[in-house]
N, C-alpha and C. Protein backbone atom coordinates (compact mmCIF):
# COMPACT_ATOMS: atom_id res chain seq x y z
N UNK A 1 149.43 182.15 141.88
CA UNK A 1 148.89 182.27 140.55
C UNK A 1 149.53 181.22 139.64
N UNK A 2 148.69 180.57 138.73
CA UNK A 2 149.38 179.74 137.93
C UNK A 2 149.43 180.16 136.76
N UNK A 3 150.77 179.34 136.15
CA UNK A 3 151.19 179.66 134.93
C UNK A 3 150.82 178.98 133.74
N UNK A 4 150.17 179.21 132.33
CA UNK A 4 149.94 178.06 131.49
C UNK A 4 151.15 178.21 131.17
N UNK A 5 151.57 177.09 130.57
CA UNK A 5 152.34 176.36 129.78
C UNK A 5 152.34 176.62 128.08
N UNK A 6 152.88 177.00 127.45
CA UNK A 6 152.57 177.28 126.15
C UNK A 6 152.23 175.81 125.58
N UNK A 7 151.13 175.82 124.57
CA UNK A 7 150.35 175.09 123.57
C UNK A 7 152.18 174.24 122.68
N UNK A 8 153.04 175.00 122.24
CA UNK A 8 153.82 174.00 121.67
C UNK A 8 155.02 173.33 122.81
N UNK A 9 154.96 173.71 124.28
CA UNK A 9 155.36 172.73 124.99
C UNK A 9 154.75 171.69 125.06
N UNK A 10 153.65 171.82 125.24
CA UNK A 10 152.62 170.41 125.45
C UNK A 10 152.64 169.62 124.47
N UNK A 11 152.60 170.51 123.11
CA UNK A 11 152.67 169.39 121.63
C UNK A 11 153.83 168.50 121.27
N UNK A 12 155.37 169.40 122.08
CA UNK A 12 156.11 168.78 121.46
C UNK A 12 156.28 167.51 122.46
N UNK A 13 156.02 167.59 123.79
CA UNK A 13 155.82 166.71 124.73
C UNK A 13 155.22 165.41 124.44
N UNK A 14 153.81 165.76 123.55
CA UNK A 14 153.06 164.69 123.25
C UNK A 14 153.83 163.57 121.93
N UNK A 15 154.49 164.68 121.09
CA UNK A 15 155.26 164.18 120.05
C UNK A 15 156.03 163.02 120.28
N UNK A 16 157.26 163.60 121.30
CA UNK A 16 158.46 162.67 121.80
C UNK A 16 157.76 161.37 122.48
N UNK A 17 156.67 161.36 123.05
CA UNK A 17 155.95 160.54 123.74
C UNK A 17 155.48 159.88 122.54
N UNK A 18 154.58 159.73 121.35
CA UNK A 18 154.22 159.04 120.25
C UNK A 18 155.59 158.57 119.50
N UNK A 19 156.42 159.53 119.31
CA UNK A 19 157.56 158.53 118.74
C UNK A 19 158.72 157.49 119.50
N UNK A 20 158.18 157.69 121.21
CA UNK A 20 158.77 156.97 122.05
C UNK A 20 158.08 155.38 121.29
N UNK A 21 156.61 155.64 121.81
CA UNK A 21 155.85 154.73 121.84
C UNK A 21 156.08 153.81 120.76
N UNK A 22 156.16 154.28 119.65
CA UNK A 22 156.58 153.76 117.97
C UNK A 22 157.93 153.35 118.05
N UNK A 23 159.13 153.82 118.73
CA UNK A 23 160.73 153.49 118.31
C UNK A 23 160.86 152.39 119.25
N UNK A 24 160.64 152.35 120.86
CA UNK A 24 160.81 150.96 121.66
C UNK A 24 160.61 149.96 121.13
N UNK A 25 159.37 149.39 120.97
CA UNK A 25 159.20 148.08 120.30
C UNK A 25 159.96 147.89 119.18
N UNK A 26 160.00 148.77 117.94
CA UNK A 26 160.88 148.55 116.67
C UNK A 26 162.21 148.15 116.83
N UNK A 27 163.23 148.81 118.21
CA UNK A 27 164.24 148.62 118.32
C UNK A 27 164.64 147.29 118.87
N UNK A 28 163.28 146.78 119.82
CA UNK A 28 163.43 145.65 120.34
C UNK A 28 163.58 144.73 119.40
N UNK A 29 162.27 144.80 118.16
CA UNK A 29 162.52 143.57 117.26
C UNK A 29 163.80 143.95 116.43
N UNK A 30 164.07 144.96 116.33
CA UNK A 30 165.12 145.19 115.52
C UNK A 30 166.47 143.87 116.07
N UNK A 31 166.71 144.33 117.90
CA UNK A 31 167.53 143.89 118.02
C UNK A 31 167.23 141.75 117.78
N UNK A 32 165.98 141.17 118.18
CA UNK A 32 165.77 139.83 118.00
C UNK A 32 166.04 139.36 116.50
N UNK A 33 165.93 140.61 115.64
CA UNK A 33 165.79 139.75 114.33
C UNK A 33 167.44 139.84 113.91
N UNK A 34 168.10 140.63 114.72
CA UNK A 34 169.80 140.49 114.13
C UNK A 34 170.40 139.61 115.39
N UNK A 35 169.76 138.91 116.25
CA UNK A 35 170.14 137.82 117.02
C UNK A 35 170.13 136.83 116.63
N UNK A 36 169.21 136.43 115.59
CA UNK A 36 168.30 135.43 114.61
C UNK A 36 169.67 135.51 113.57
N UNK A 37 169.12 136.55 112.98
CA UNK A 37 170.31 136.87 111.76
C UNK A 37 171.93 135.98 112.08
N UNK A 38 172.54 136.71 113.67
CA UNK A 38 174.01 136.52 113.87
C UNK A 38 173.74 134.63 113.91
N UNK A 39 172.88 134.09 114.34
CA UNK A 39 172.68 132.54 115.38
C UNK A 39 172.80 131.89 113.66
N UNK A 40 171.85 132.34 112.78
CA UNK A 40 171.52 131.56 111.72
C UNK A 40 172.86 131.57 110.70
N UNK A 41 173.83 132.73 110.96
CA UNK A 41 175.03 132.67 110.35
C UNK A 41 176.18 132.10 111.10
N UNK A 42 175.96 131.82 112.59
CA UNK A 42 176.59 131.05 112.91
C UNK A 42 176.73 129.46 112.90
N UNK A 43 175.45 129.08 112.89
CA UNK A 43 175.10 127.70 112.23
C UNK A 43 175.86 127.46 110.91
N UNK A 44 175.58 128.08 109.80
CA UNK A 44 175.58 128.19 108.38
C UNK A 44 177.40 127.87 108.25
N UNK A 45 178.20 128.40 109.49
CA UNK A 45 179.48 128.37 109.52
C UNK A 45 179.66 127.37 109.84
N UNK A 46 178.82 126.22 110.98
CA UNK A 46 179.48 125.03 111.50
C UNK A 46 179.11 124.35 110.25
N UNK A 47 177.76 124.16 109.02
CA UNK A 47 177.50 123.76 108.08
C UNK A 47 178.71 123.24 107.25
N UNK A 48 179.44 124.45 107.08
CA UNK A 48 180.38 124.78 105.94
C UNK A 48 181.66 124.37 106.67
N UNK A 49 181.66 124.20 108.11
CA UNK A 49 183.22 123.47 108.64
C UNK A 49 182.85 122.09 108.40
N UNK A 50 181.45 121.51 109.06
CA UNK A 50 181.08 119.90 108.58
C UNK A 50 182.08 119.71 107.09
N UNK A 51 181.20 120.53 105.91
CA UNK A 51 181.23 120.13 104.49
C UNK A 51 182.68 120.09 104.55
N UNK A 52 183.83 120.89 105.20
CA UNK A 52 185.31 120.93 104.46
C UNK A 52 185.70 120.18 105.21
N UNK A 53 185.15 119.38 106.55
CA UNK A 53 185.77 117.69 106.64
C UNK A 53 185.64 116.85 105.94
N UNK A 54 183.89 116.62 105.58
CA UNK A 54 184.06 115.66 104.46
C UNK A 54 184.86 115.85 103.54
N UNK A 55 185.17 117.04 103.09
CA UNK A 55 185.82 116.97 101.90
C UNK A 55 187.37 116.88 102.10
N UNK A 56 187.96 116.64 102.89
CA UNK A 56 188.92 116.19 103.72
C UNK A 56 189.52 114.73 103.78
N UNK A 57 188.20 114.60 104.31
CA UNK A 57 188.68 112.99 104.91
C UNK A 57 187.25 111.97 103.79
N UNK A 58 186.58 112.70 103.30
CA UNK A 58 185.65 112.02 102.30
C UNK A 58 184.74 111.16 103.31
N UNK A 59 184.68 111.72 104.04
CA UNK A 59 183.28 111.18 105.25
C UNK A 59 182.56 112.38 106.06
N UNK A 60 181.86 112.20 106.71
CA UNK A 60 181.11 113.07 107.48
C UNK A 60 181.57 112.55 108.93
N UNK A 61 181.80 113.54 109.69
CA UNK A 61 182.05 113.55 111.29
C UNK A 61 181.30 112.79 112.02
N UNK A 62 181.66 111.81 112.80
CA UNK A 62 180.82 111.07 113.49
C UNK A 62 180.73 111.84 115.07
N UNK A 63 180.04 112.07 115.54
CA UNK A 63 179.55 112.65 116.77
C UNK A 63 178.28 112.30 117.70
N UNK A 64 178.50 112.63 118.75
CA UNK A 64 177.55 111.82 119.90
C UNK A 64 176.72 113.10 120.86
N UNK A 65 177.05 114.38 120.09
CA UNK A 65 177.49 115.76 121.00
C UNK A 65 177.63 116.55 120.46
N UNK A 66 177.22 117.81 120.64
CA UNK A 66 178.01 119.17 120.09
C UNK A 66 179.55 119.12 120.49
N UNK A 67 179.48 118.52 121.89
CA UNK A 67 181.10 118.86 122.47
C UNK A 67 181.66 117.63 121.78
N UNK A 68 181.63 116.79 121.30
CA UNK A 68 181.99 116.05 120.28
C UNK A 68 182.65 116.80 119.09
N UNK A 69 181.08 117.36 118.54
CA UNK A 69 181.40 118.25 116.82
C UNK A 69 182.32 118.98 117.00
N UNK A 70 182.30 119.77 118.07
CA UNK A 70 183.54 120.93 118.60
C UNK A 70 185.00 120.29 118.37
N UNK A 71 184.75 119.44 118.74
CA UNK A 71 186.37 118.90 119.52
C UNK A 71 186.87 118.53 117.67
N UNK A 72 185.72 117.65 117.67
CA UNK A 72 186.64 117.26 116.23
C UNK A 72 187.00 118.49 114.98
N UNK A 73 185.89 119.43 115.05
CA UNK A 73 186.21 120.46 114.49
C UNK A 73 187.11 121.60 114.47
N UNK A 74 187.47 121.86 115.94
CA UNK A 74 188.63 122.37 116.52
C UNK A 74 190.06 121.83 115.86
N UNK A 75 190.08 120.15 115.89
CA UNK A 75 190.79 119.87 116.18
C UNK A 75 192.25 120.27 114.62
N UNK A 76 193.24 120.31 114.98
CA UNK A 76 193.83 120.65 113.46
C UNK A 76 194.47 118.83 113.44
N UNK A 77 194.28 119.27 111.97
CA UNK A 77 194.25 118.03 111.14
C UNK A 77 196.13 118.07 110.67
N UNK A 78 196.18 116.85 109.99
CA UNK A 78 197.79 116.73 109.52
C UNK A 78 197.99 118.16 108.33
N UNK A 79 197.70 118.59 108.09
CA UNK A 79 197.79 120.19 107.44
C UNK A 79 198.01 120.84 108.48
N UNK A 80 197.64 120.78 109.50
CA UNK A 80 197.88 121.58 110.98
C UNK A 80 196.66 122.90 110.59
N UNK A 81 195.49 122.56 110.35
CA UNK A 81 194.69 123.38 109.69
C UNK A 81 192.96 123.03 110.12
N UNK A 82 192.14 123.62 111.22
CA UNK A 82 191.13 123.78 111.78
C UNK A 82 190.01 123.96 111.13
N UNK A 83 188.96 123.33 111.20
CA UNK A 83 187.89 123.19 110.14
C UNK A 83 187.36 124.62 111.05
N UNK A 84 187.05 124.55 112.42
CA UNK A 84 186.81 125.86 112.60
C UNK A 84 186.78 125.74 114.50
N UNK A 85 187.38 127.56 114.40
CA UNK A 85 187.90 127.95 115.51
C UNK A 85 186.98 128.42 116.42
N UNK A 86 186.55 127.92 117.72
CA UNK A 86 185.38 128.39 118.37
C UNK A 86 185.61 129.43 119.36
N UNK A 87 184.99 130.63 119.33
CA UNK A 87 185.29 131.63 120.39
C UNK A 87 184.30 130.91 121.49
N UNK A 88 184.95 132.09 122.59
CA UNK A 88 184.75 131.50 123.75
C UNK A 88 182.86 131.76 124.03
N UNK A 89 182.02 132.64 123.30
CA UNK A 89 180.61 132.92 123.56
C UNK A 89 180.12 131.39 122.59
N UNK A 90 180.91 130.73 122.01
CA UNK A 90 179.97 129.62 120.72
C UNK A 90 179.59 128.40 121.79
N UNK A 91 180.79 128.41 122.63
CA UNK A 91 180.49 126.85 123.55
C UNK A 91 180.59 127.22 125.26
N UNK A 92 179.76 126.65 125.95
CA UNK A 92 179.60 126.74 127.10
C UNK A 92 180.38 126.28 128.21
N UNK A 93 180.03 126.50 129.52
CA UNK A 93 180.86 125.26 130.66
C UNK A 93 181.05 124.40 130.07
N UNK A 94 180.14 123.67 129.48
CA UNK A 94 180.48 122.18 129.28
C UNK A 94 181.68 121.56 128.01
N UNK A 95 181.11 122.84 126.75
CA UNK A 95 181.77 122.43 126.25
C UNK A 95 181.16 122.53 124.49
N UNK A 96 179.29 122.76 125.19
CA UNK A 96 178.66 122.12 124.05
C UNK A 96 178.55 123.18 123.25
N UNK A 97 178.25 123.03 121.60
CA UNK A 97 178.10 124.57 121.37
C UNK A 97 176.35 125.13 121.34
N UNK A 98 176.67 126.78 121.62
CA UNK A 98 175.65 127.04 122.08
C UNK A 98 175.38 128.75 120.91
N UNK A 99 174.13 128.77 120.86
CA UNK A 99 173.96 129.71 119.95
C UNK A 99 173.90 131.34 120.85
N UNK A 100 173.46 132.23 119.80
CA UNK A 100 173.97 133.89 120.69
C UNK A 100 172.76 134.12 121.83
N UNK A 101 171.76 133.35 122.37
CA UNK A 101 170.68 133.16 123.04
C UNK A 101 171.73 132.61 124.33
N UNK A 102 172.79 131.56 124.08
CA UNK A 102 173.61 130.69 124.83
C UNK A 102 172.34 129.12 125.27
N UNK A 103 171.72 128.64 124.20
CA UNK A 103 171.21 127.61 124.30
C UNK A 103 171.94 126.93 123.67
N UNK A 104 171.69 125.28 124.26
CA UNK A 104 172.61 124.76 123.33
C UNK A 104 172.10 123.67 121.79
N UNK A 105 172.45 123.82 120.88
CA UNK A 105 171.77 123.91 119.69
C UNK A 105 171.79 122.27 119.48
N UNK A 106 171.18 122.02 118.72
CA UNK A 106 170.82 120.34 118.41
C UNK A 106 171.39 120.13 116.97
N UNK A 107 172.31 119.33 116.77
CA UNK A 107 172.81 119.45 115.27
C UNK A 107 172.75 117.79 115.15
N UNK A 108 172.08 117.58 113.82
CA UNK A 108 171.79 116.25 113.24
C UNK A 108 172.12 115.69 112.47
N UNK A 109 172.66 114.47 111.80
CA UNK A 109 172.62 114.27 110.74
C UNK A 109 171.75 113.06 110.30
N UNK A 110 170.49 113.87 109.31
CA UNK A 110 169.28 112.88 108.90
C UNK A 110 169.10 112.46 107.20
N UNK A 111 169.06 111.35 107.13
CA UNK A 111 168.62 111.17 105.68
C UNK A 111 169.46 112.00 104.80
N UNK A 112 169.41 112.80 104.27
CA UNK A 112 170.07 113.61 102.61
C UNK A 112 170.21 115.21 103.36
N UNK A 113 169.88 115.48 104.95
CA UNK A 113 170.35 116.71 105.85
C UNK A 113 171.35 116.94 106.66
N UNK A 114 172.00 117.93 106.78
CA UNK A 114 172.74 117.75 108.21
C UNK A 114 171.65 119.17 108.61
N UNK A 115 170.96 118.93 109.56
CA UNK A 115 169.86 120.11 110.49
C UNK A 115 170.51 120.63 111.73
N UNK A 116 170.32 122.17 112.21
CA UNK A 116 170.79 122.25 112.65
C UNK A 116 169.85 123.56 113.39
N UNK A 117 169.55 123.08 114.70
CA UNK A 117 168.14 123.62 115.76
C UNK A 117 168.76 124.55 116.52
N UNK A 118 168.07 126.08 116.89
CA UNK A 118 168.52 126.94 117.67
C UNK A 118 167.16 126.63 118.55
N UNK A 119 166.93 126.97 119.59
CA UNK A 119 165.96 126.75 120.58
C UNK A 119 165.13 128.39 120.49
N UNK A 120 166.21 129.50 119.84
CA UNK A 120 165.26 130.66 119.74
C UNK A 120 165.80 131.40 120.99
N UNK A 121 165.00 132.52 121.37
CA UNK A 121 164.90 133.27 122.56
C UNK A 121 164.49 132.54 123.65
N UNK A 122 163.51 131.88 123.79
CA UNK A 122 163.22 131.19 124.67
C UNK A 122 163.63 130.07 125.41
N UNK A 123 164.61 129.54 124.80
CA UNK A 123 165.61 128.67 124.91
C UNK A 123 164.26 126.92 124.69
N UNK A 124 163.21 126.78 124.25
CA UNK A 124 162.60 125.81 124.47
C UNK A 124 162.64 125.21 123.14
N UNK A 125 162.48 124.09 122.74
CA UNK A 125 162.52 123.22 121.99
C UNK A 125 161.17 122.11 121.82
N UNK A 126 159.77 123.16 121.15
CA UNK A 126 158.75 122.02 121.50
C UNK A 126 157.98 122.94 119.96
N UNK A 127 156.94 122.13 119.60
CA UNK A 127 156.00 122.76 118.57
C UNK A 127 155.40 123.84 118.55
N UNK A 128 154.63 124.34 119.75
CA UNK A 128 154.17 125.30 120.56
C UNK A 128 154.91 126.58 119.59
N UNK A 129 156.28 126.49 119.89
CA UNK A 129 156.98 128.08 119.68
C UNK A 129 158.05 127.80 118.38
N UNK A 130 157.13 126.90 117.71
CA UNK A 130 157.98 126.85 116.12
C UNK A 130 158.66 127.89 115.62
N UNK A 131 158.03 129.09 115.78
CA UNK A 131 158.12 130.54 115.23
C UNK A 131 159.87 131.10 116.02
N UNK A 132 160.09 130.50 117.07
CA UNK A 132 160.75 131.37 117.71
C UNK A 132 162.21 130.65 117.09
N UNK A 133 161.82 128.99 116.78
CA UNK A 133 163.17 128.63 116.52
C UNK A 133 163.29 128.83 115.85
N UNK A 134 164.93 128.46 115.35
CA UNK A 134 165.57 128.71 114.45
C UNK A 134 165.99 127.22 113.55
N UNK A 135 166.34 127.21 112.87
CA UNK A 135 166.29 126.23 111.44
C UNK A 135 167.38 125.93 110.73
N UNK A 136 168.43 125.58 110.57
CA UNK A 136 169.14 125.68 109.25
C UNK A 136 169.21 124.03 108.59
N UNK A 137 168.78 123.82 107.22
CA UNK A 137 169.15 122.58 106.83
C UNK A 137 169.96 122.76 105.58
N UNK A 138 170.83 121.70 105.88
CA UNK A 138 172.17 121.65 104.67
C UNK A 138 172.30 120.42 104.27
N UNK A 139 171.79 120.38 102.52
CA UNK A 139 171.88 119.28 102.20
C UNK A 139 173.24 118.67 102.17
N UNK A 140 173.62 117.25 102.76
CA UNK A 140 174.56 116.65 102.57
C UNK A 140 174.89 116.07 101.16
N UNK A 141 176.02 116.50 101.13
CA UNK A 141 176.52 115.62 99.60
C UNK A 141 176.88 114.03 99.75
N UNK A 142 177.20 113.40 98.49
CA UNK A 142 177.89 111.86 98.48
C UNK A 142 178.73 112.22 99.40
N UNK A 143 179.72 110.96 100.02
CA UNK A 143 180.45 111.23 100.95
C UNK A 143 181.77 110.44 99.62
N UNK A 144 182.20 111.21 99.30
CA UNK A 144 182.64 110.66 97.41
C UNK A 144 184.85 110.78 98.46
N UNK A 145 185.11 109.53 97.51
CA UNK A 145 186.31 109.81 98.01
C UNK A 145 187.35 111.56 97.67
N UNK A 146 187.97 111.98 98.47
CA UNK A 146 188.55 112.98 97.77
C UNK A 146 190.18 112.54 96.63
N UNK A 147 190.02 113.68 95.81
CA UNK A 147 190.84 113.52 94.89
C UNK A 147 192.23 112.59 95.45
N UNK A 148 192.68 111.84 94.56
CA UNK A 148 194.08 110.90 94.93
C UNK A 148 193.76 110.07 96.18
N UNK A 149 192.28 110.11 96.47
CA UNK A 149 192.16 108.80 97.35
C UNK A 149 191.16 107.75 96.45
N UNK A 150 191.60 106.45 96.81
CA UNK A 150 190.63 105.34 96.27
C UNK A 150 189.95 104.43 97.46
């Protein structure tokens, strides 16, 4: 003989199942858009280590490389004082730095920008998936001598 099932087992069944359906995806983008968020504030930091060399040495970093920018940025200066300290998830085997995706990011310096390219989730770098990358541009200042230098 079979048994029904009561009417609010089945409802609440159907419930947890509709708010499954609704919370997965949300949590997913939830988590891409604070990957975005952490990558775009990690950029914004190498931005702001660039700017306190120039303002340092009253030039902008010459580089060939992320593992370049790294090194010189790492490096402590006669203050014995690090424009900035890279944990071990920012730069890769090689060396280069790499965003929270672990691609490795394209940093430029163009015209009146220093730009600075995340490849996104996808790790690709083409027009196609504009949407996915990531962006940061920081206008460069004069490269003006600093105070008590001529």
């Amino acid at each position: 003989m079979k048994t029904k099932k009561p009417v609010y087992v089945i409802a609440a069944g159907i419930l947890i199942a509709l708010i499954a359906a609704v919370l997965i995806p949300t949590i997913g983008s939830v988590r891409i858009t604070t990957v975005k968020g952490k990558t775009l504030a990690q950029m914004s930091n190498y931005a702001n280590a660039i700017e306190m060399f120039r303002m340092e040495y009253g030039h902008y970093p010459q580089f060939r490389s992320t593992r370049e920018l790294a090194e010189i940025l790492e490096k402590t200066n006669e203050k014995r004082i690090s424009f900035h300290s890279f944990s071990e998830y920012e730069r890769n085997g090689n060396g280069d730095i790499v965003d929270y995706y672990e691609n490795e990011l394209i940093v430029s310096m163009s015209g009146e920008n220093l730009v600075l390219i995340s490849p996104g989730k996808d790790g690709l770098f083409d027009s196609v998936d504009y949407i996915d990358d990531i962006v940061l541009h920081h206008p460069l200042k004069n490269a003006q001598p600093v105070d008590g230098e001529q």
